[in-house]
PDB file of N, CA and C in Angstrom:
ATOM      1  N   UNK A   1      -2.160  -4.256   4.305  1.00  0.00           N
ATOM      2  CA  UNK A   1      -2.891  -5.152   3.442  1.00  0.00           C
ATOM      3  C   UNK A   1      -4.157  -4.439   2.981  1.00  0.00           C
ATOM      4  N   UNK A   2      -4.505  -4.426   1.602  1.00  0.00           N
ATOM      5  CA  UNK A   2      -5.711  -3.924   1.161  1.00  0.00           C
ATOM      6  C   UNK A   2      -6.270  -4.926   0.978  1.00  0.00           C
ATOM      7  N   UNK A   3      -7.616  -4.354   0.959  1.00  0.00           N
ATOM      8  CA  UNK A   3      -8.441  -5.995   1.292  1.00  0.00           C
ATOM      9  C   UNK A   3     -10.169  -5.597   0.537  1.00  0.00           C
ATOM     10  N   UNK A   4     -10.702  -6.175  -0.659  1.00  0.00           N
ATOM     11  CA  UNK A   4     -11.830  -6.155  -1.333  1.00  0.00           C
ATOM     12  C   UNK A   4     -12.180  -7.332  -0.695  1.00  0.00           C
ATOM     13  N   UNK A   5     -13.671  -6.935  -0.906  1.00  0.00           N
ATOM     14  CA  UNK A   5     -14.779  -8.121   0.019  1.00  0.00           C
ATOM     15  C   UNK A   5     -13.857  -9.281   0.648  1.00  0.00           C
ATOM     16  N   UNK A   6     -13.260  -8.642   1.538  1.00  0.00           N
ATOM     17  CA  UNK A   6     -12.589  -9.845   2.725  1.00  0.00           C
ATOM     18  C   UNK A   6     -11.280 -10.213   1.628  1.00  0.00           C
ATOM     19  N   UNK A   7     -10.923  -9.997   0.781  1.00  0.00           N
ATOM     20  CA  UNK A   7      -9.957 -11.042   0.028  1.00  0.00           C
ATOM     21  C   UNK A   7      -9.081  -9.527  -0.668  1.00  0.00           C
ATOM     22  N   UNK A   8      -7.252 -10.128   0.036  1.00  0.00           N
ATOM     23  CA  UNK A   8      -5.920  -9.358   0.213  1.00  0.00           C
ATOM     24  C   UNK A   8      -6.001  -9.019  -1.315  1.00  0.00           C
ATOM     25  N   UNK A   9      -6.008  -7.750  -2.040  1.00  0.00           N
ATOM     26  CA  UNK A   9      -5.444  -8.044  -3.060  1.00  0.00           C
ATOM     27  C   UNK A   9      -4.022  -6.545  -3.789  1.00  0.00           C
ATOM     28  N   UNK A  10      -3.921  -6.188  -2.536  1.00  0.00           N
ATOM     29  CA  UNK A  10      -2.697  -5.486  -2.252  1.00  0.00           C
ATOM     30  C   UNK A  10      -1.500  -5.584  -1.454  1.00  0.00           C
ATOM     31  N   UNK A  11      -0.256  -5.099  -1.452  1.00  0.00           N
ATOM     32  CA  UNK A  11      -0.151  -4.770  -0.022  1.00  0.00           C
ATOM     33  C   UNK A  11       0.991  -3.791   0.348  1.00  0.00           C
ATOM     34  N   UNK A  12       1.545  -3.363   1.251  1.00  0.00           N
ATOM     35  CA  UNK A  12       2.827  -2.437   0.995  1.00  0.00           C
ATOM     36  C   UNK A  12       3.277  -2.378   2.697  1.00  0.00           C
ATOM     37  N   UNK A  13       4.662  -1.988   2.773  1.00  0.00           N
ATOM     38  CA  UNK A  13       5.376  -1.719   3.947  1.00  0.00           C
ATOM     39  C   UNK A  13       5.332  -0.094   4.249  1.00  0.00           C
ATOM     40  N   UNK A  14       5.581   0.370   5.689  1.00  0.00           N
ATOM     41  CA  UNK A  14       5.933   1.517   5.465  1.00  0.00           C
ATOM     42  C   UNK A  14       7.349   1.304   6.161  1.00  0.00           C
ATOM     43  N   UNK A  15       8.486   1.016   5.900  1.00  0.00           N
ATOM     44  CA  UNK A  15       9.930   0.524   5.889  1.00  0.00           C
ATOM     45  C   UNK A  15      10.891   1.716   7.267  1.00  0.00           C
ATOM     46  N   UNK A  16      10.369   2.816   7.058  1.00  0.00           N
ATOM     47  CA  UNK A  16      11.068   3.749   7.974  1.00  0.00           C
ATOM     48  C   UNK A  16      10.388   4.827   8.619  1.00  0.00           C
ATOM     49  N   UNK A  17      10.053   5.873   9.420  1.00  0.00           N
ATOM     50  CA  UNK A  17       9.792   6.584   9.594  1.00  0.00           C
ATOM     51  C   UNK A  17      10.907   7.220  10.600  1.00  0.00           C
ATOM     52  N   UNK A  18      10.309   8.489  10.305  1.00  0.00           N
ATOM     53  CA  UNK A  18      11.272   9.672  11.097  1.00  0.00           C
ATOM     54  C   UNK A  18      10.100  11.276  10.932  1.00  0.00           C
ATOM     55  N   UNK A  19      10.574  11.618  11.764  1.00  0.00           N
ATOM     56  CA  UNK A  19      10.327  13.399  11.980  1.00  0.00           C
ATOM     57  C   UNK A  19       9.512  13.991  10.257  1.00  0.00           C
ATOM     58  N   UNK A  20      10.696  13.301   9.567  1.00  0.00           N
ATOM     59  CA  UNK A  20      11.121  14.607   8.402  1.00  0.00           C
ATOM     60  C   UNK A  20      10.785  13.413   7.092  1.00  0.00           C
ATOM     61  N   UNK A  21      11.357  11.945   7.343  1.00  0.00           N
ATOM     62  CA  UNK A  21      11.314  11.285   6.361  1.00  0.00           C
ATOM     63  C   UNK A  21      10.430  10.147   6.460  1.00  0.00           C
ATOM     64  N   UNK A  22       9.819   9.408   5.404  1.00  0.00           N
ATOM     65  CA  UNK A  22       9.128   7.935   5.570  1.00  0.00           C
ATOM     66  C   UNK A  22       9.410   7.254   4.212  1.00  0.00           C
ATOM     67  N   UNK A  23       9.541   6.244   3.893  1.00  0.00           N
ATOM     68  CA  UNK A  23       9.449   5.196   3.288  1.00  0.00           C
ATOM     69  C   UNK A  23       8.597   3.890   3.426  1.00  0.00           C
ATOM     70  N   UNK A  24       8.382   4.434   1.894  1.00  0.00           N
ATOM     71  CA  UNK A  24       7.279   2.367   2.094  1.00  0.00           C
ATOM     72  C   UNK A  24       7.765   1.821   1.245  1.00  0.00           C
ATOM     73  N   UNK A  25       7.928   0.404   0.995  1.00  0.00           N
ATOM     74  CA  UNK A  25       8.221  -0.570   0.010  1.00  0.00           C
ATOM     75  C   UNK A  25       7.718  -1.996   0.135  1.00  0.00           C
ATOM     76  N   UNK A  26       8.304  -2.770  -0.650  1.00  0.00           N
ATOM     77  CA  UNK A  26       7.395  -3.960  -0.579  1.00  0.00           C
ATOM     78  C   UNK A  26       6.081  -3.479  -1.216  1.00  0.00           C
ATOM     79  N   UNK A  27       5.884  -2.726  -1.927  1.00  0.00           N
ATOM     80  CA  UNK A  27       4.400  -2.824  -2.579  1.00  0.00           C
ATOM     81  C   UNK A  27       4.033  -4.416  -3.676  1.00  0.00           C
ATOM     82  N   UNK A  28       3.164  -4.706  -3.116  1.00  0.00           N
ATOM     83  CA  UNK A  28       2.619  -5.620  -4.332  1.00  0.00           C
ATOM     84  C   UNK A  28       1.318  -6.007  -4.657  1.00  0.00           C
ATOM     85  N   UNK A  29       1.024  -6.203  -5.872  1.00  0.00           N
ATOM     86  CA  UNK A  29      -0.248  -6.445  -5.883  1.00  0.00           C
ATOM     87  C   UNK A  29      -0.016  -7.897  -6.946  1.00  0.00           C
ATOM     88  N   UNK A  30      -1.268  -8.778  -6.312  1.00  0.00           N
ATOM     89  CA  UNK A  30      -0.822 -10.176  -7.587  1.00  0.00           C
ATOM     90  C   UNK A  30      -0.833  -9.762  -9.016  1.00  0.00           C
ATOM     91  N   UNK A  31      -0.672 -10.499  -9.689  1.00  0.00           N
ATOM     92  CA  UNK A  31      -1.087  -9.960 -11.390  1.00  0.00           C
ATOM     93  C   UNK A  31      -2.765 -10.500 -11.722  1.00  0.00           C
ATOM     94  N   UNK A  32      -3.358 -10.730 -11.249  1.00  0.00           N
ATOM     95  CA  UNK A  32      -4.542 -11.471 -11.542  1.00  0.00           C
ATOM     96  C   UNK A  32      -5.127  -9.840 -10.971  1.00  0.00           C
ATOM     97  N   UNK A  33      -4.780  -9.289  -9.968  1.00  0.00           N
ATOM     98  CA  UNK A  33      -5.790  -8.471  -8.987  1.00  0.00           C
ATOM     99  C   UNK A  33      -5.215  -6.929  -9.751  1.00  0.00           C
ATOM    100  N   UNK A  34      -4.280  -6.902 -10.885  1.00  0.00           N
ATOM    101  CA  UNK A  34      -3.680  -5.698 -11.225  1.00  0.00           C
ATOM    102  C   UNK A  34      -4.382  -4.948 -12.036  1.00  0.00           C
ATOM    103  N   UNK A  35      -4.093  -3.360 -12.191  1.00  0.00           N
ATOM    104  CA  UNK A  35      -4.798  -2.978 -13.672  1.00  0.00           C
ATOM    105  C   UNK A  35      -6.314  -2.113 -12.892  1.00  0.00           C
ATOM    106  N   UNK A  36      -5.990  -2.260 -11.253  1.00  0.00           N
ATOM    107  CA  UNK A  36      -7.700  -2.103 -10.916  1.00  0.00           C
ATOM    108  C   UNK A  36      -7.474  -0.420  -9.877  1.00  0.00           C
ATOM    109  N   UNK A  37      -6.443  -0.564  -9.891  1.00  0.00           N
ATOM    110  CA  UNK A  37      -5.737   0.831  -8.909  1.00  0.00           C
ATOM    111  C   UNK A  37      -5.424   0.720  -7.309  1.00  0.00           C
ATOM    112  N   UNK A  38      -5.388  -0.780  -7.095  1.00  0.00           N
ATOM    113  CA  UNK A  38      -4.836  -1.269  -5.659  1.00  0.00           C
ATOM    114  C   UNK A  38      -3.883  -0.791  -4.995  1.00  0.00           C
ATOM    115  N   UNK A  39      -2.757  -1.226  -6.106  1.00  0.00           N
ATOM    116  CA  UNK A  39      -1.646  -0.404  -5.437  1.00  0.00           C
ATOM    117  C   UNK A  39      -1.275   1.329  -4.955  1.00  0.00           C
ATOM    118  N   UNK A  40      -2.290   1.792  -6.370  1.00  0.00           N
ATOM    119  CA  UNK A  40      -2.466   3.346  -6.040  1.00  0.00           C
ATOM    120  C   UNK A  40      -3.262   3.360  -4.902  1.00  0.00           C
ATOM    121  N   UNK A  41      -4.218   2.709  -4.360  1.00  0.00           N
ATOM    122  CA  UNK A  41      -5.270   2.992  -3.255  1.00  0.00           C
ATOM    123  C   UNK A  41      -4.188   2.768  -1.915  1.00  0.00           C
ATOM    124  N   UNK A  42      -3.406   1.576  -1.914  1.00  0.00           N
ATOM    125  CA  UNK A  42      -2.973   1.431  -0.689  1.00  0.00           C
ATOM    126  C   UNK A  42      -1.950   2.541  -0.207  1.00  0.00           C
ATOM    127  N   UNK A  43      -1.168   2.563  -1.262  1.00  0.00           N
ATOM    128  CA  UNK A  43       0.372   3.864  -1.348  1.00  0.00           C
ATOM    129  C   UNK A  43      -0.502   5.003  -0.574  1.00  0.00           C
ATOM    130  N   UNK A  44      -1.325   6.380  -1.606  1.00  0.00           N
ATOM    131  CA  UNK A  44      -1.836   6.552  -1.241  1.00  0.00           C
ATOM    132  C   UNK A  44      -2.545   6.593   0.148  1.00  0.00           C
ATOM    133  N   UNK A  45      -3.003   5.416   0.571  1.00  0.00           N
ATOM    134  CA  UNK A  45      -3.660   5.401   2.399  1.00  0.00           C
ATOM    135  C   UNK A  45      -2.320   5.615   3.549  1.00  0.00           C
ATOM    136  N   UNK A  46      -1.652   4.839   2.575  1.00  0.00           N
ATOM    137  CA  UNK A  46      -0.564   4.893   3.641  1.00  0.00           C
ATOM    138  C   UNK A  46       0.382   6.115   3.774  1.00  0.00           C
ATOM    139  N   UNK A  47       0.556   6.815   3.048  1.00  0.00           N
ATOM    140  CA  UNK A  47       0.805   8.417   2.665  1.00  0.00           C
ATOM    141  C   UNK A  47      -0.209   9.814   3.730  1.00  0.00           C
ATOM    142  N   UNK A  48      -1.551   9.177   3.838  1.00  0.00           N
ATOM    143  CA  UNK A  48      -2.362   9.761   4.593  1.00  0.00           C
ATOM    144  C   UNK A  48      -1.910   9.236   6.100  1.00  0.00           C
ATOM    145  N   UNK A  49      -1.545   7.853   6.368  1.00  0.00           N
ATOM    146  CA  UNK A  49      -1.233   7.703   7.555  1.00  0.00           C
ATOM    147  C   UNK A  49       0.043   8.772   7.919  1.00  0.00           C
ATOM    148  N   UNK A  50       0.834   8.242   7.473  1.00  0.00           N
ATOM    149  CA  UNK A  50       1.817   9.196   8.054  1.00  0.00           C
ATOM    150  C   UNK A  50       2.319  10.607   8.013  1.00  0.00           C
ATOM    151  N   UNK A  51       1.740  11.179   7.225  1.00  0.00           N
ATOM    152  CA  UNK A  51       1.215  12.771   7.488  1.00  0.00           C
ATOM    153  C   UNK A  51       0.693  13.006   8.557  1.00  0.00           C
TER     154      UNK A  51
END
């Protein structure tokens, strides 16, 4: 969950992991909260996690 001043306005799965492979899905961001680079920020973080 990404989260601006206390309030969700992302969010994404990371669906699998392994050794070699990972997957995330379920990304979403509302349409009201879009357009602002949420979804790029969370993907992104979560890309750093599992590295």
């Amino acid at each position: 969950m990404w989260m601006v001043e206390d309030r969700p306005v992302s969010m994404a799965h990371i669906a699998h992991r392994s050794p070699r492979h990972a997957r995330i899905n379920a990304v979403y961001t509302p349409p009201a909260m879009r357009k602002n680079g949420y979804a790029s920020a969370i993907v992104a973080e979560l890309c750093s996690v599992l590295l």
